[in-house]
C-alpha atoms as a PDB file:
ATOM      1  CA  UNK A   1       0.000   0.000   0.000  1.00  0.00           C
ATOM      2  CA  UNK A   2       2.621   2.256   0.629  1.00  0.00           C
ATOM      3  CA  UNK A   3       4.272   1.436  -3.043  1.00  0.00           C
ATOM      4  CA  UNK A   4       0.766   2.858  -4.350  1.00  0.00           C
ATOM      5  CA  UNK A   5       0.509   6.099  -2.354  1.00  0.00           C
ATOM      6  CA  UNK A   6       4.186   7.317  -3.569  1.00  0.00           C
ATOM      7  CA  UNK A   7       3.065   6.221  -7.232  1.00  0.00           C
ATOM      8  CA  UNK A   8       0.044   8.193  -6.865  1.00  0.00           C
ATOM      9  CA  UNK A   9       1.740  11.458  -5.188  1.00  0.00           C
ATOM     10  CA  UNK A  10       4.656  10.751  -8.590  1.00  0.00           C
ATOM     11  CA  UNK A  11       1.685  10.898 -10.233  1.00  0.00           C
ATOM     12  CA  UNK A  12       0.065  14.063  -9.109  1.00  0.00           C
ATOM     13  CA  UNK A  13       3.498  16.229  -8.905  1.00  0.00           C
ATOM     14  CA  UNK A  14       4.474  15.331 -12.812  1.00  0.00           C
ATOM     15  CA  UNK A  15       0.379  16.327 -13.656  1.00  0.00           C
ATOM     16  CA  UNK A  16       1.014  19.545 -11.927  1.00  0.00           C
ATOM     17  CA  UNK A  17       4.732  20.285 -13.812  1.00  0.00           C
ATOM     18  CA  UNK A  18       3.537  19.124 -17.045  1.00  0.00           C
ATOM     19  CA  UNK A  19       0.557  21.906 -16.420  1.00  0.00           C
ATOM     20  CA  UNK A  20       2.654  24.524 -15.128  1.00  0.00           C
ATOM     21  CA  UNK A  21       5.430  23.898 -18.256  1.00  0.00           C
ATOM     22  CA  UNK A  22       2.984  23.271 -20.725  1.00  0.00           C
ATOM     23  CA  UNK A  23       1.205  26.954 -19.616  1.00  0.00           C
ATOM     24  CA  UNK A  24       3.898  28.948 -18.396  1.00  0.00           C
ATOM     25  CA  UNK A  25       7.190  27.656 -20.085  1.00  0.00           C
ATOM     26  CA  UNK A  26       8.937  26.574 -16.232  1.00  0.00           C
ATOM     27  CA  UNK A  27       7.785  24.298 -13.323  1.00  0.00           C
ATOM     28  CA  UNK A  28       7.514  26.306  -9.765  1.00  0.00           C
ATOM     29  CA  UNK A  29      10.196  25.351  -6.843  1.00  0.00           C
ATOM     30  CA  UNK A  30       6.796  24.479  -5.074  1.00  0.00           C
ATOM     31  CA  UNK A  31       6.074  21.734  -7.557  1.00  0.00           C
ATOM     32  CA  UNK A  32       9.661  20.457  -7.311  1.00  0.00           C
ATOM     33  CA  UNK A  33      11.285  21.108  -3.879  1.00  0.00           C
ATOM     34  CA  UNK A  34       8.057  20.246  -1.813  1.00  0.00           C
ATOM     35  CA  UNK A  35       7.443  16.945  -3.101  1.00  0.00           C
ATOM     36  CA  UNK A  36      11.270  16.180  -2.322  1.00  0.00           C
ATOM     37  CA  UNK A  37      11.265  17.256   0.946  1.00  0.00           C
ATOM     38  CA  UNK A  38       7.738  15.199   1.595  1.00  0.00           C
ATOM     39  CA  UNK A  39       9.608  12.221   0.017  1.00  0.00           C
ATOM     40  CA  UNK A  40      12.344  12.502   2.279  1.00  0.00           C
ATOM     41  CA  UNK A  41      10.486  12.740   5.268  1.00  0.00           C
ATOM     42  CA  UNK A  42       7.159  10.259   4.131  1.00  0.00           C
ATOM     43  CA  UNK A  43      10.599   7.306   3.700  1.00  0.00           C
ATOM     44  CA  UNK A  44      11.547   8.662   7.284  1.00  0.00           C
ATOM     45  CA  UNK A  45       8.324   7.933   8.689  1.00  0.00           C
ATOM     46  CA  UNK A  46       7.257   4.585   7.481  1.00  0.00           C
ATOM     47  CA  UNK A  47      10.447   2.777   7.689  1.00  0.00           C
ATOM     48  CA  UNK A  48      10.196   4.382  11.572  1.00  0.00           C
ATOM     49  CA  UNK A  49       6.620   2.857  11.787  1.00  0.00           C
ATOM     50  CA  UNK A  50       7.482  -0.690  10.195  1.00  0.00           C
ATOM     51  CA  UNK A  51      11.506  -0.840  11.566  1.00  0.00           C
ATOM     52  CA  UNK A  52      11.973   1.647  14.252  1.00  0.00           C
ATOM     53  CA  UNK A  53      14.906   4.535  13.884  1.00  0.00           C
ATOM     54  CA  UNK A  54      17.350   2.259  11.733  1.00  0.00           C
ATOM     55  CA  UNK A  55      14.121   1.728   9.431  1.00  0.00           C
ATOM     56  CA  UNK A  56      13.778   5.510   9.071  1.00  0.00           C
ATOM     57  CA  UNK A  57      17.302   6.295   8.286  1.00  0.00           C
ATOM     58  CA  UNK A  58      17.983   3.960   5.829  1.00  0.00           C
ATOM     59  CA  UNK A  59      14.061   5.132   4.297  1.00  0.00           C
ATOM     60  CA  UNK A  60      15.549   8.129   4.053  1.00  0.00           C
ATOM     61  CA  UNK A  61      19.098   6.958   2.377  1.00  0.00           C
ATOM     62  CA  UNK A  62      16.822   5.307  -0.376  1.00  0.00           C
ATOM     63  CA  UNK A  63      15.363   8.452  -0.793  1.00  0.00           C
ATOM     64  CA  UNK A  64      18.234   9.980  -1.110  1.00  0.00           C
ATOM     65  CA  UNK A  65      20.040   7.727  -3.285  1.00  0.00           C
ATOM     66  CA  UNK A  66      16.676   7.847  -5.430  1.00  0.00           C
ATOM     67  CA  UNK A  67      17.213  11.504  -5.846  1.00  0.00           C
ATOM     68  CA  UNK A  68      20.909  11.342  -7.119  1.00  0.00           C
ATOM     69  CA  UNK A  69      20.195   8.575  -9.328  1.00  0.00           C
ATOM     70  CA  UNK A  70      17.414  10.301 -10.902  1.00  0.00           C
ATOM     71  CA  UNK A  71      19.554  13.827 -10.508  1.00  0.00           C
ATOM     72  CA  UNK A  72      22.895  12.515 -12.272  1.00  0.00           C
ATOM     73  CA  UNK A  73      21.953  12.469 -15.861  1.00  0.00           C
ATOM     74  CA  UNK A  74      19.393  15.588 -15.620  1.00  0.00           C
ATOM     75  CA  UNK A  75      22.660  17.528 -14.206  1.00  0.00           C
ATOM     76  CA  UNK A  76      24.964  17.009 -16.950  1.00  0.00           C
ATOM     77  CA  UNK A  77      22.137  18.099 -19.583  1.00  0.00           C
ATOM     78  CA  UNK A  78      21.453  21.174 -17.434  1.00  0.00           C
ATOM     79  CA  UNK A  79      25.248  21.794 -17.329  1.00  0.00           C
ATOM     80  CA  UNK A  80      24.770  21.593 -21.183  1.00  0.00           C
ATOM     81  CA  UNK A  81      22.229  23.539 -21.158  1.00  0.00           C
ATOM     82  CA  UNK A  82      20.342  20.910 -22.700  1.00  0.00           C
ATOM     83  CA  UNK A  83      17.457  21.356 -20.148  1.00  0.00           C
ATOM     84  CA  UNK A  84      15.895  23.417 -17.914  1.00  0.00           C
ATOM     85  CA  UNK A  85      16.679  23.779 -14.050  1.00  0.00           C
ATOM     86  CA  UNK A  86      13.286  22.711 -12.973  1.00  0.00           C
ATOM     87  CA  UNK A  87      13.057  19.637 -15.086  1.00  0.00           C
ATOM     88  CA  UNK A  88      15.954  19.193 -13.199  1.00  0.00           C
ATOM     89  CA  UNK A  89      14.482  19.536  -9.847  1.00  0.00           C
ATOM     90  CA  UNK A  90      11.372  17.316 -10.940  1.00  0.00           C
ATOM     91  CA  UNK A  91      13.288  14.524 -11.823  1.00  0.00           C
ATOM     92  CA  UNK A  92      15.095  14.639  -8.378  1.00  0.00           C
ATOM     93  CA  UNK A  93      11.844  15.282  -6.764  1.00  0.00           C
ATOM     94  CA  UNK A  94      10.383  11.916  -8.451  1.00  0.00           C
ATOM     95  CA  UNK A  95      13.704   9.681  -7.292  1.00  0.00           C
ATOM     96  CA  UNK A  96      13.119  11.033  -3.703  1.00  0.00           C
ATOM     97  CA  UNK A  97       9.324   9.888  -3.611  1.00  0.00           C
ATOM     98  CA  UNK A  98       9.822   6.933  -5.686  1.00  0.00           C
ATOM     99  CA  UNK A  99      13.316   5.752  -4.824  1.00  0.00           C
ATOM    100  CA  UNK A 100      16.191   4.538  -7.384  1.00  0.00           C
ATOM    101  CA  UNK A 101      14.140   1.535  -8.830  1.00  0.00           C
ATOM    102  CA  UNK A 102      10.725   2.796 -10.292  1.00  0.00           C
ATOM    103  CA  UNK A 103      12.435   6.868 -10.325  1.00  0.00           C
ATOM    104  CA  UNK A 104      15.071   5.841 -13.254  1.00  0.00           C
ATOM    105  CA  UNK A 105      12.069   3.855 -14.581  1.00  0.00           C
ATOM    106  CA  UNK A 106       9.741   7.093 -14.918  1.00  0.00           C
ATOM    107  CA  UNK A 107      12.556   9.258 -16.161  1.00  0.00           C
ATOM    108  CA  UNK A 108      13.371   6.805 -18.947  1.00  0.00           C
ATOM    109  CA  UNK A 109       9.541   6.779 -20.253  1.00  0.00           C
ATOM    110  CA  UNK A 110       9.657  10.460 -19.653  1.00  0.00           C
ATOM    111  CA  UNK A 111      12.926  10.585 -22.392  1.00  0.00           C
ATOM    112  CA  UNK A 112      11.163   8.055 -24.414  1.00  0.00           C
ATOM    113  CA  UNK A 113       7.739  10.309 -24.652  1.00  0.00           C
ATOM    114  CA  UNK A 114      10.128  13.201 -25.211  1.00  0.00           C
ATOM    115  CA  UNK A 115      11.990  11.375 -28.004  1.00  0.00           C
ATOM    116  CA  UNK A 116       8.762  10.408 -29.520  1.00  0.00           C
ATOM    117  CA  UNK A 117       7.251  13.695 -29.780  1.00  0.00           C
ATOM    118  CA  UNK A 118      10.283  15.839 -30.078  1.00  0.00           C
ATOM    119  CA  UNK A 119       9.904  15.048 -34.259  1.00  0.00           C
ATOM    120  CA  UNK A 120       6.421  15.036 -34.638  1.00  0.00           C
ATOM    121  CA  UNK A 121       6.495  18.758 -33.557  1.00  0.00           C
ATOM    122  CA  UNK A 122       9.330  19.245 -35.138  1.00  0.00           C
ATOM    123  CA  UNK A 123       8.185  18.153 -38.507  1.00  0.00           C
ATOM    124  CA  UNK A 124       4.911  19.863 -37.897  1.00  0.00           C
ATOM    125  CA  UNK A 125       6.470  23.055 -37.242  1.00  0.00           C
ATOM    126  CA  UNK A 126       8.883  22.761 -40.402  1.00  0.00           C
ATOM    127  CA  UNK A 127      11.890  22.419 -38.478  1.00  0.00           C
ATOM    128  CA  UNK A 128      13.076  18.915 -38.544  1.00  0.00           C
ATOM    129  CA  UNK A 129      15.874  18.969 -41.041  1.00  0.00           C
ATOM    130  CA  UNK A 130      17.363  22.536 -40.047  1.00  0.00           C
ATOM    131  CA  UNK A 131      17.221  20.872 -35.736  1.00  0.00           C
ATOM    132  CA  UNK A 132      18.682  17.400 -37.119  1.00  0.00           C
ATOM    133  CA  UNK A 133      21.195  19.556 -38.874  1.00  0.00           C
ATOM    134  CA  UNK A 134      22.132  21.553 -35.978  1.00  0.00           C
ATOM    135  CA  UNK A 135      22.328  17.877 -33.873  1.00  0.00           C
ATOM    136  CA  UNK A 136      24.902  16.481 -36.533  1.00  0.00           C
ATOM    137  CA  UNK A 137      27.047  19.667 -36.505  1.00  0.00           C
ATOM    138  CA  UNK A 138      27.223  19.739 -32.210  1.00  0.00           C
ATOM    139  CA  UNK A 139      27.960  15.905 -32.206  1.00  0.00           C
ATOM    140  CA  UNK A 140      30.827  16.469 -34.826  1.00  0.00           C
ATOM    141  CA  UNK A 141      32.092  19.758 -33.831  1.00  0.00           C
ATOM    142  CA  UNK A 142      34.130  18.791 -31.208  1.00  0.00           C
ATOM    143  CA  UNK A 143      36.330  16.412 -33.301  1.00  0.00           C
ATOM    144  CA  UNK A 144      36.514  18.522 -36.623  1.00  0.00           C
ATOM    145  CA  UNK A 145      38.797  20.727 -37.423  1.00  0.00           C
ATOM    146  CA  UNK A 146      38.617  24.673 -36.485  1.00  0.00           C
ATOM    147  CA  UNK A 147      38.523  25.227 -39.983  1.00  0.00           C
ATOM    148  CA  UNK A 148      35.629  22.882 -40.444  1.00  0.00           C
ATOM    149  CA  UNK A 149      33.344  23.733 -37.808  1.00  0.00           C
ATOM    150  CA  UNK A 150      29.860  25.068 -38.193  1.00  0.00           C
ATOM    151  CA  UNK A 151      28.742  27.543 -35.244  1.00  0.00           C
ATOM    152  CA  UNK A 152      25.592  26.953 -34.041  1.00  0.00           C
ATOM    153  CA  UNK A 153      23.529  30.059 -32.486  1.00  0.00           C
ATOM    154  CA  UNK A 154      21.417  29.455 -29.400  1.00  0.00           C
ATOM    155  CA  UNK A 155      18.601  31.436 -31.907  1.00  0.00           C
ATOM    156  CA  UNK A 156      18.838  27.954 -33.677  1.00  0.00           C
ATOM    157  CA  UNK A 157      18.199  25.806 -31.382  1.00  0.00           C
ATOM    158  CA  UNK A 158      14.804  24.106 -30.406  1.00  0.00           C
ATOM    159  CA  UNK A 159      13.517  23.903 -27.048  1.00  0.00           C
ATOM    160  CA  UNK A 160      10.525  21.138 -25.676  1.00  0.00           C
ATOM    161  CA  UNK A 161       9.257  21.781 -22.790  1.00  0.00           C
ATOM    162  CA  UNK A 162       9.693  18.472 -20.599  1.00  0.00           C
ATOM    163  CA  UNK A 163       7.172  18.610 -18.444  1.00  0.00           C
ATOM    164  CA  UNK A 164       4.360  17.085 -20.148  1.00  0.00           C
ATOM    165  CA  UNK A 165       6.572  13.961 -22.109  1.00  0.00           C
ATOM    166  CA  UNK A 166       7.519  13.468 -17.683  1.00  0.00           C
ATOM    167  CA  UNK A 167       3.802  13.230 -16.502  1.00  0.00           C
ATOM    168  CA  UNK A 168       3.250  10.312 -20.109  1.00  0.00           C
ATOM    169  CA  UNK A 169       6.251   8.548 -18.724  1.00  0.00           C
ATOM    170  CA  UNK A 170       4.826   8.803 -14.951  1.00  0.00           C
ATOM    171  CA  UNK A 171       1.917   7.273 -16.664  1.00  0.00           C
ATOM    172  CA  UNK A 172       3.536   4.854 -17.882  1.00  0.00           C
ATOM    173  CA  UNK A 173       5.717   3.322 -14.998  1.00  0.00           C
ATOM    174  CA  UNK A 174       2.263   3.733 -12.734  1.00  0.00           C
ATOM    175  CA  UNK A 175       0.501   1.596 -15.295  1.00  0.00           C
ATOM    176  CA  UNK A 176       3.069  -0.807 -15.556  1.00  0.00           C
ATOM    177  CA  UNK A 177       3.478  -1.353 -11.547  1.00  0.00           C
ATOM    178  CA  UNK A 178       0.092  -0.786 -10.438  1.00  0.00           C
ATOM    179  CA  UNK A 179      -0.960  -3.484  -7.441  1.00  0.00           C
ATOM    180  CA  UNK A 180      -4.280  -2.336  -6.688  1.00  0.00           C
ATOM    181  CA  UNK A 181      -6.131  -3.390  -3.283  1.00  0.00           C
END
């Protein structure tokens, strides 16, 4: 029962970041950082209830190892600037409530989604060749000569808001590991 009640709270913080990025273009700390803390401290609570204080504290090292194995590859792409700082923070947020297991689960269906769509608009908008251009020259850029190298502007390059492909890919893990009553 507990499994189901952090799938269902996964489930309600990726609908409220997919609404908030889909709307306004970024996903509020509140959306983010308050479902991480509540993770945190939910893990604390019912490993206390079922195993006493060495339940809660290694509850809450799952959490946290959830968190920074759902934070690791987000980080880099932020570093990249490859996404945004609070699809960052959702990801993390998602690890923490749903631990290492089912969190890299969700964020894989959430790339997946992404993956899927990401062309669809892409063609629909009449950008697909100019972005697939623009991914060939910053995958070969680094190994080409000076001489060689095509500049890419930041004006050029696309941006998906990942909100939305998240809360499919939520739907998708909860679907695939529902245990109902």
């Amino acid at each position: 029962m507990e499994r189901l009640g952090f799938l269902i709270a996964a489930m309600a913080v990726t609908a409220a970041a997919a609404w908030y990025d889909w709307r306004k273009g970024e996903i509020p700390d509140w959306v983010t950082l308050g479902p991480l803390a509540a993770g945190l401290v939910a893990h604390a609570v019912l490993g206390g209830m079922t195993h006493g204080a060495r339940g809660a504290f290694w509850s809450v090292i799952g959490s946290l190892l959830g968190a920074i194995a759902c934070g690791l590859v987000p980080v880099f792409l932020w570093w990249k600037g490859a996404i945004g700082g609070g699809d960052v923070k959702l990801l993390v947020a998602i690890g923490a409530l749903l631990g290492h297991s089912l969190g890299i689960e969700a964020e894989l269906y959430g790339f997946i989604a992404a993956a899927l769509y990401a062309p669809a608009r892409l063609a629909y908008e009449g950008k697909l060749l100019r972005t697939l251009g623009n991914t060939f020259s910053l995958a070969f850029n680094p190994v080409l000569p000076k001489a060689k190298r095509r500049e890419v502007s930041p004006e050029m390059m696309t941006w998906l808001r990942f909100g939305p492909p998240m809360f499919v890919g939520m739907c998708v893990t909860v679907l695939l590991n529902w245990r109902g009553p």
